[in-house]
PDB file of N, CA and C in Angstrom:
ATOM      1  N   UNK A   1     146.761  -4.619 180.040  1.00  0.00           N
ATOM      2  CA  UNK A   1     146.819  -5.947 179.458  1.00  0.00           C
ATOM      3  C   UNK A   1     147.710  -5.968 178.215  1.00  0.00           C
ATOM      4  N   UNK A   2     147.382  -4.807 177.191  1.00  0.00           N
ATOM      5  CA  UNK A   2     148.530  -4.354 176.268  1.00  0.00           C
ATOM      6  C   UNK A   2     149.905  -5.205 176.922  1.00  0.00           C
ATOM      7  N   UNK A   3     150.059  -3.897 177.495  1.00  0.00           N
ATOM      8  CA  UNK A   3     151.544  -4.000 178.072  1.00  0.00           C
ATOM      9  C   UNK A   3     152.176  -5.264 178.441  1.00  0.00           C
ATOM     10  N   UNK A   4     151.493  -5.824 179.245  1.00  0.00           N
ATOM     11  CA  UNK A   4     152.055  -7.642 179.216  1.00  0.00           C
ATOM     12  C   UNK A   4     152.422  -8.327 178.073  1.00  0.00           C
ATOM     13  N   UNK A   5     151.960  -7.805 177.122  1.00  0.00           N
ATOM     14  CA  UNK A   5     151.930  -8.758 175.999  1.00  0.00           C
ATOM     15  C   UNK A   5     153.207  -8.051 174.900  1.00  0.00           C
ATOM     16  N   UNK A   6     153.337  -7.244 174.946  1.00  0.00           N
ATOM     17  CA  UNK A   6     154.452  -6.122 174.941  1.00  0.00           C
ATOM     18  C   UNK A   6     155.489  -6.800 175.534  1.00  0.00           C
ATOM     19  N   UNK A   7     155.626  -6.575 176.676  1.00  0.00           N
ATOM     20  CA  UNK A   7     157.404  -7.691 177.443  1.00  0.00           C
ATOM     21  C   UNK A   7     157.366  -8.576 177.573  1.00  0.00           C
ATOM     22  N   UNK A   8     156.334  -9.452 176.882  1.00  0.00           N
ATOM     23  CA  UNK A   8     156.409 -10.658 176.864  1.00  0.00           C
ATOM     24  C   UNK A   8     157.075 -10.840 175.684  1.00  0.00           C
ATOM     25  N   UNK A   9     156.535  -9.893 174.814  1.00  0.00           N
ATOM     26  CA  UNK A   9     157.413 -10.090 173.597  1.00  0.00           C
ATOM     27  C   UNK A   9     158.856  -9.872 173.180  1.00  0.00           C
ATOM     28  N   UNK A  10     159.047  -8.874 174.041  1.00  0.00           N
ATOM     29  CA  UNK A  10     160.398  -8.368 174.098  1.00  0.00           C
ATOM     30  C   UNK A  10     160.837  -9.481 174.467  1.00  0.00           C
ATOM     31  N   UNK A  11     161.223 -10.292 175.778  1.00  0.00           N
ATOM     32  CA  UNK A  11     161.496 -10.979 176.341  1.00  0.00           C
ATOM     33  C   UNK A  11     161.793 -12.310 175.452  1.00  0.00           C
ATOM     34  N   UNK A  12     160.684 -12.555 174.273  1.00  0.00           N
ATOM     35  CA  UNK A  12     160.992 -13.846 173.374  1.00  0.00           C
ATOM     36  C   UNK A  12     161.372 -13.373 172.386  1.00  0.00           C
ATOM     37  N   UNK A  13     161.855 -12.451 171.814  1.00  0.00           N
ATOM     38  CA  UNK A  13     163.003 -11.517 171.068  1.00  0.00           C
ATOM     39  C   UNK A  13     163.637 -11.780 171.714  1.00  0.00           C
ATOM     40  N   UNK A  14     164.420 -11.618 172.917  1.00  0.00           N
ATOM     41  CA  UNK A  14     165.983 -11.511 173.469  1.00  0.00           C
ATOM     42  C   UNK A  14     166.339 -12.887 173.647  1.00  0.00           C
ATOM     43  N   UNK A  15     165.140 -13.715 174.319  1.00  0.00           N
ATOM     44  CA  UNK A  15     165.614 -15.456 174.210  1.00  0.00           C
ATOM     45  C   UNK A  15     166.287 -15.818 172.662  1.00  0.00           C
ATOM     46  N   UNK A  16     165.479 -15.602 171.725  1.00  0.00           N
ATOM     47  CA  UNK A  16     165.851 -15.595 170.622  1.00  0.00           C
ATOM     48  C   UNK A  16     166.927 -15.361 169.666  1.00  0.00           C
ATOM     49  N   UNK A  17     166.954 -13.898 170.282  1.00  0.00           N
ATOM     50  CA  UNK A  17     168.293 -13.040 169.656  1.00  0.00           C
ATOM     51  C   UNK A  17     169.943 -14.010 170.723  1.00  0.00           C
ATOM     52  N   UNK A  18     169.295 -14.724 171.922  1.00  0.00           N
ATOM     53  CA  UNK A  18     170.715 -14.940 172.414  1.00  0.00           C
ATOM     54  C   UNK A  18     170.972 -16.284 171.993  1.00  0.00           C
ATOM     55  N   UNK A  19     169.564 -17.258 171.933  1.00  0.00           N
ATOM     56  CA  UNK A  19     169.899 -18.693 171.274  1.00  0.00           C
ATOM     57  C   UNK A  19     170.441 -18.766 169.547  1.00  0.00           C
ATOM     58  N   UNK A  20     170.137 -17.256 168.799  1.00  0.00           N
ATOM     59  CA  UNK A  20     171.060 -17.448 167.565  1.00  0.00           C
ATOM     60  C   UNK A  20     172.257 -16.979 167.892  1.00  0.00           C
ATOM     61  N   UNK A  21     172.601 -16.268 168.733  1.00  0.00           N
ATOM     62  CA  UNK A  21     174.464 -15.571 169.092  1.00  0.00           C
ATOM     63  C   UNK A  21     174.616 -16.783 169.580  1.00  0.00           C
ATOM     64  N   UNK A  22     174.373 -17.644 170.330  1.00  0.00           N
ATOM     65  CA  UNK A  22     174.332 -18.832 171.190  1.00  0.00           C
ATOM     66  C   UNK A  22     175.256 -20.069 169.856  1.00  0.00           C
ATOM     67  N   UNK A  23     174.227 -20.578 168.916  1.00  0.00           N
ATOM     68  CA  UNK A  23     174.233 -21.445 167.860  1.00  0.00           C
ATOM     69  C   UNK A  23     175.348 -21.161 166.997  1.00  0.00           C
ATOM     70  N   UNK A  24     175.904 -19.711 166.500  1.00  0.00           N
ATOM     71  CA  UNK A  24     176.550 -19.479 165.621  1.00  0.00           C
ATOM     72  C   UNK A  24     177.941 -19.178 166.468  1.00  0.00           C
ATOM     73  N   UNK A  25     178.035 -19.003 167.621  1.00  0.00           N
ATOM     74  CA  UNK A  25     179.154 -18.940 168.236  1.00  0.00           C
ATOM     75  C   UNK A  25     179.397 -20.353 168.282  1.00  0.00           C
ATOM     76  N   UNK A  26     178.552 -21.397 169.025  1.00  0.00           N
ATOM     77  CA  UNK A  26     179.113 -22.756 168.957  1.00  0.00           C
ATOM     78  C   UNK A  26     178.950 -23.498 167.920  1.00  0.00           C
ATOM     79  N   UNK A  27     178.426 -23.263 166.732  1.00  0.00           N
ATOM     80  CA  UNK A  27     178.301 -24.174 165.483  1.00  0.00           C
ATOM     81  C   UNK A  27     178.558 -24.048 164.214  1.00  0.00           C
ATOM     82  N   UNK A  28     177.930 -22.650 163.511  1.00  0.00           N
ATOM     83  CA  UNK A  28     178.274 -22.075 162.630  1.00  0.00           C
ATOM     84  C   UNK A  28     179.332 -21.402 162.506  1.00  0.00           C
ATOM     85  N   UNK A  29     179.597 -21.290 162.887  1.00  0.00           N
ATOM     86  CA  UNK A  29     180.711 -20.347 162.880  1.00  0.00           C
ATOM     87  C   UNK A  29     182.479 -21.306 162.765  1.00  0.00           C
ATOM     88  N   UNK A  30     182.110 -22.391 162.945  1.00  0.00           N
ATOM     89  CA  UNK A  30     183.045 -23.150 163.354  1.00  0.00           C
ATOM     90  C   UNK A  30     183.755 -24.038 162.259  1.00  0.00           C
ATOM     91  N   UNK A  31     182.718 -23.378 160.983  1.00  0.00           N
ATOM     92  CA  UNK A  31     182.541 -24.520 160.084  1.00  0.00           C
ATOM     93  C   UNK A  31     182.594 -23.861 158.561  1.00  0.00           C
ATOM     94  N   UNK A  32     183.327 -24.584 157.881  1.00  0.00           N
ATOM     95  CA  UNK A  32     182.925 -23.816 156.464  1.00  0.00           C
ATOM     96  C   UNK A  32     182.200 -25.118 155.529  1.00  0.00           C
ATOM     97  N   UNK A  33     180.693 -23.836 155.398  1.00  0.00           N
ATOM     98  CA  UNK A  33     179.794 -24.760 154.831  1.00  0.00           C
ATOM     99  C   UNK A  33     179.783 -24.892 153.189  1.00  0.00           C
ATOM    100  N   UNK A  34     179.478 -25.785 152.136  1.00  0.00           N
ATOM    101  CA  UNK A  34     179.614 -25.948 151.242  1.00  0.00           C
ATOM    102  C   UNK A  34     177.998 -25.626 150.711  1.00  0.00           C
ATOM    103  N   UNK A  35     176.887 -25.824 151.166  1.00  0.00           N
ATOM    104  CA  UNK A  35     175.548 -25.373 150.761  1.00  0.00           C
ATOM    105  C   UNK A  35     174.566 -25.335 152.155  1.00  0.00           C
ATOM    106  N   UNK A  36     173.697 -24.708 151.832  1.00  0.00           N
ATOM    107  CA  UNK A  36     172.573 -24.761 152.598  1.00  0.00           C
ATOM    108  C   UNK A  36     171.838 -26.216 153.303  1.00  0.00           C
ATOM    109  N   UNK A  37     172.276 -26.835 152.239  1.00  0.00           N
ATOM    110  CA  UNK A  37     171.506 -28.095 153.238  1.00  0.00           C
ATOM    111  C   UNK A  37     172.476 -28.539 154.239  1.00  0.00           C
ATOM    112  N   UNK A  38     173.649 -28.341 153.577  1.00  0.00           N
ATOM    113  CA  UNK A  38     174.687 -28.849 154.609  1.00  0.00           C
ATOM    114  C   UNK A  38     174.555 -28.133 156.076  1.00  0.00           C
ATOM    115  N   UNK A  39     174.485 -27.114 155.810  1.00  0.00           N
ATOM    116  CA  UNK A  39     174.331 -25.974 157.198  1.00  0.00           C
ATOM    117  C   UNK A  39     173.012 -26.574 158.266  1.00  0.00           C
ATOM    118  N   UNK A  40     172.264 -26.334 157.067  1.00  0.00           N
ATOM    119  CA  UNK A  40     170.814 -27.284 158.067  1.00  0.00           C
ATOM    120  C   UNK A  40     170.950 -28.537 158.881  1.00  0.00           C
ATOM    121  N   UNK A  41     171.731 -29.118 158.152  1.00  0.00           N
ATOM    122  CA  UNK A  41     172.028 -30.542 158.694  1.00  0.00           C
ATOM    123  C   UNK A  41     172.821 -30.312 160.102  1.00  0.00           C
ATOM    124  N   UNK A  42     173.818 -29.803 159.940  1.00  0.00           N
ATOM    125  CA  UNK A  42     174.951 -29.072 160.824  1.00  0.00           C
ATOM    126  C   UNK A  42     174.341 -28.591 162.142  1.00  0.00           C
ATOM    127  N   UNK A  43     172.914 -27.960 161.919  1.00  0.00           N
ATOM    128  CA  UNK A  43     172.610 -26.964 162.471  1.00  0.00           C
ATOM    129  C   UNK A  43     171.530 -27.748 163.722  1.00  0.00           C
ATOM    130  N   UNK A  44     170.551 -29.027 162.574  1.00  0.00           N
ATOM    131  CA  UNK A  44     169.905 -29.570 163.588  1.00  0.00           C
ATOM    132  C   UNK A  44     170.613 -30.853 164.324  1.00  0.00           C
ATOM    133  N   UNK A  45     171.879 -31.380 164.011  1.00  0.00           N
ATOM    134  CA  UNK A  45     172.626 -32.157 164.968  1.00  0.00           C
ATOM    135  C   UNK A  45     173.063 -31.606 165.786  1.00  0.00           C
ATOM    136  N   UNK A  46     173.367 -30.189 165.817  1.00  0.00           N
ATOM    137  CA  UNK A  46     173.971 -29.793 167.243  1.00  0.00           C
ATOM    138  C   UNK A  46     172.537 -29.658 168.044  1.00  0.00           C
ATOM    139  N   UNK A  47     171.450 -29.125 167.480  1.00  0.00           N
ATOM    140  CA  UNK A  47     170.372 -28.804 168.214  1.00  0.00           C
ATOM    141  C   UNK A  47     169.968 -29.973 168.847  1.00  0.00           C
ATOM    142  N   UNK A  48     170.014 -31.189 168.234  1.00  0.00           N
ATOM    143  CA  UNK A  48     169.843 -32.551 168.997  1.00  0.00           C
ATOM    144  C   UNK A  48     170.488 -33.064 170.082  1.00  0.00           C
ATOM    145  N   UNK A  49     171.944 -32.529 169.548  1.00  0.00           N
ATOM    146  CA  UNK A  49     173.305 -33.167 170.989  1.00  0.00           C
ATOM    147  C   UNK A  49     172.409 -32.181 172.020  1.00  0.00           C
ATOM    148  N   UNK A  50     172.813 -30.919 171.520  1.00  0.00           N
ATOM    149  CA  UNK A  50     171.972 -29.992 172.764  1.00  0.00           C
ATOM    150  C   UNK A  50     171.279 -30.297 173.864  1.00  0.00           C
ATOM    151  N   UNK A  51     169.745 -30.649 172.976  1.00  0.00           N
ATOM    152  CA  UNK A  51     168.561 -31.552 173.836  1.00  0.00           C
ATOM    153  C   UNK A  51     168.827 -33.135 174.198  1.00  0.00           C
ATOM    154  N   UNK A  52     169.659 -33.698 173.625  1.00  0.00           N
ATOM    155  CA  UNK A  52     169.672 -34.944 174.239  1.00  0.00           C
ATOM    156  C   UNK A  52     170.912 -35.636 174.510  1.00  0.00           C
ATOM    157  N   UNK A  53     171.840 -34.933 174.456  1.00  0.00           N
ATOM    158  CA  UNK A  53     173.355 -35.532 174.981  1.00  0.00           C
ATOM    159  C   UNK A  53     173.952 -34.004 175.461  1.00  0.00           C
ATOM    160  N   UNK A  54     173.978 -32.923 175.884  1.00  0.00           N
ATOM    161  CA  UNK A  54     174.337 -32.578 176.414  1.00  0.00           C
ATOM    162  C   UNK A  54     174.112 -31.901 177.915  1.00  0.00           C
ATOM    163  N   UNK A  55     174.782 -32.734 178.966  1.00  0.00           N
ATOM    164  CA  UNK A  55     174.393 -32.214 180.322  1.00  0.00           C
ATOM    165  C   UNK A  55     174.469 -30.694 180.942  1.00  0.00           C
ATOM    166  N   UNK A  56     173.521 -30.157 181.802  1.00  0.00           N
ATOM    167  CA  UNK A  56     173.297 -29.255 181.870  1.00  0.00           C
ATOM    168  C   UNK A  56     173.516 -28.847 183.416  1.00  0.00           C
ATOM    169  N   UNK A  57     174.215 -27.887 183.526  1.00  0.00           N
ATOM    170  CA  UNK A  57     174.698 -27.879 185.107  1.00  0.00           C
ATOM    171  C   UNK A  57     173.305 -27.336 185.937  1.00  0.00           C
ATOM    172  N   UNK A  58     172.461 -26.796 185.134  1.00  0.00           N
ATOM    173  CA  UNK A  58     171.246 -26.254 185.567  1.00  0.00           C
ATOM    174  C   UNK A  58     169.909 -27.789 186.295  1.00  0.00           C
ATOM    175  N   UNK A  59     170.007 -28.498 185.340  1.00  0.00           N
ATOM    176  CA  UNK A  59     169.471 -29.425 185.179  1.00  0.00           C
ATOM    177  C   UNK A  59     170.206 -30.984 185.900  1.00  0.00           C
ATOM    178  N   UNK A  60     170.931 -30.461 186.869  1.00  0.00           N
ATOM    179  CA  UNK A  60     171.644 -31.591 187.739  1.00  0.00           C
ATOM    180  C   UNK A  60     172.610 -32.643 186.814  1.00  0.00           C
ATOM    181  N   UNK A  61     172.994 -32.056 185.677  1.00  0.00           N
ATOM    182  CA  UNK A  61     174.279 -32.381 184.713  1.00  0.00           C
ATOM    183  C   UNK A  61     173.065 -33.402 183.920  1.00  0.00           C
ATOM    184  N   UNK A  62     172.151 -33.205 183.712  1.00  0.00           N
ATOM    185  CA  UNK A  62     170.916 -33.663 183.003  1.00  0.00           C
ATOM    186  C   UNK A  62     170.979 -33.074 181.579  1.00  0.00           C
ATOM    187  N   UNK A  63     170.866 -33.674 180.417  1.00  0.00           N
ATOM    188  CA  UNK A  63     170.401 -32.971 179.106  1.00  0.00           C
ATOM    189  C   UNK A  63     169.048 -32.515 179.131  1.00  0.00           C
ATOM    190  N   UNK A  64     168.602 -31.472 179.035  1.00  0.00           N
ATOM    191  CA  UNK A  64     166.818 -31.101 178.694  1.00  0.00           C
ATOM    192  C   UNK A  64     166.081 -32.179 178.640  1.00  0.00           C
ATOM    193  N   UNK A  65     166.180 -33.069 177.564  1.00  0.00           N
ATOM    194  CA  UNK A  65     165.255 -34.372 177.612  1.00  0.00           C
ATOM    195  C   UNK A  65     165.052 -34.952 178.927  1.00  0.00           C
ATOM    196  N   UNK A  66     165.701 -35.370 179.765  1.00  0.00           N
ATOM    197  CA  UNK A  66     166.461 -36.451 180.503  1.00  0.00           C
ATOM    198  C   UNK A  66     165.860 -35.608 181.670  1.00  0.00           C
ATOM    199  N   UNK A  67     166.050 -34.598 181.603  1.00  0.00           N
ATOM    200  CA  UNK A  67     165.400 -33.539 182.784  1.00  0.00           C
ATOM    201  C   UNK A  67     163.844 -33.772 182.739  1.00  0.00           C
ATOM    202  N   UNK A  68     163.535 -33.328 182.030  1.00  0.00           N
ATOM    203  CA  UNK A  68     161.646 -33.522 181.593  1.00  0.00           C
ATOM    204  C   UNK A  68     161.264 -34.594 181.588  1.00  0.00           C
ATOM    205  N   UNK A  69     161.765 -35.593 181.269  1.00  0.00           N
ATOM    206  CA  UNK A  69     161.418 -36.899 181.257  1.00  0.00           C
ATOM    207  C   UNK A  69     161.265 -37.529 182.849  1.00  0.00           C
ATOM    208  N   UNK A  70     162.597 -36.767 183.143  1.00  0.00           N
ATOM    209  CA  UNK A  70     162.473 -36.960 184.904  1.00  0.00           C
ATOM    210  C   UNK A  70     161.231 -36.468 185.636  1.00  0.00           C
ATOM    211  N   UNK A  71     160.921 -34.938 185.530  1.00  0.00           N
ATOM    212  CA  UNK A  71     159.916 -34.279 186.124  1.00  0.00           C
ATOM    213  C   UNK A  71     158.401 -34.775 185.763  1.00  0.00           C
ATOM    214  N   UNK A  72     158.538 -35.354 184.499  1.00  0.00           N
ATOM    215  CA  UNK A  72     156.998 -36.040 184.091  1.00  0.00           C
ATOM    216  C   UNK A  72     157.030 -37.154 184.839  1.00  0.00           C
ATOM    217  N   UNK A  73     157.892 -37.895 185.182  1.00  0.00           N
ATOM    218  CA  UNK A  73     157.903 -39.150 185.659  1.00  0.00           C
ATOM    219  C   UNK A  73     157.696 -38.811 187.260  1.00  0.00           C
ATOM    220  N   UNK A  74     158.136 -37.784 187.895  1.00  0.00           N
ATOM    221  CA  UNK A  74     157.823 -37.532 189.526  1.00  0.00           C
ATOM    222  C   UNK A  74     156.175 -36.849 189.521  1.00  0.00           C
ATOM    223  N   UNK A  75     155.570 -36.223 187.943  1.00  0.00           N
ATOM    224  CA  UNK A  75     154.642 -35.547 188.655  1.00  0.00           C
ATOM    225  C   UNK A  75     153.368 -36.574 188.503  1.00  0.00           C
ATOM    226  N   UNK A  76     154.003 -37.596 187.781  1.00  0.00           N
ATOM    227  CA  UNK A  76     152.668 -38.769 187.665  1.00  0.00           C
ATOM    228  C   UNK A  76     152.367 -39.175 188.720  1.00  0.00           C
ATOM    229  N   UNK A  77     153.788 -39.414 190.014  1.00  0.00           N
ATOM    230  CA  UNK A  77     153.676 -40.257 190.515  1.00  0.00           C
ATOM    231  C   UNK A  77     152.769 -39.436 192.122  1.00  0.00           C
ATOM    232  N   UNK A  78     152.378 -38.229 191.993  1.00  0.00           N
ATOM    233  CA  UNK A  78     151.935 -37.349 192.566  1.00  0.00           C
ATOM    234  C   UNK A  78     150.617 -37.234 191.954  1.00  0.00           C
TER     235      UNK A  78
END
């Protein structure tokens, strides 16, 4: 039982470790910031386009939102 909980963890370490290589390849990095808040700001508008304006080839060219919103809406109707 250990052990599950062990690569589970690993596993949300590496999600992790690839959604910050992920963020700073497409955002930070792109940008020269003048302070910290600025960065923050920077940081949660892309995270927003992300989830809600950007389509996802995974997700039938769907943004995350737009996806879930879909699947809640088919599993009500079930």
């Amino acid at each position: 039982m250990n052990n599950a909980v062990i690569y589970n963890n690993r596993l949300c370490k590496k999600i992790i470790l690839m959604t910050t290589l992920w963020l700073k390849l497409k955002e930070i990095n792109r940008y020269s910031y003048y302070s910290i808040k600025e960065l923050k700001l920077s940081v949660f508008e892309y995270i927003h386009f992300y989830n809600f304006n950007r389509p996802h080839s995974a997700n039938n060219l769907l943004s995350p939102v737009q996806f879930e919103m879909l699947f809640c809406f088919f599993c009500l109707l079930y």
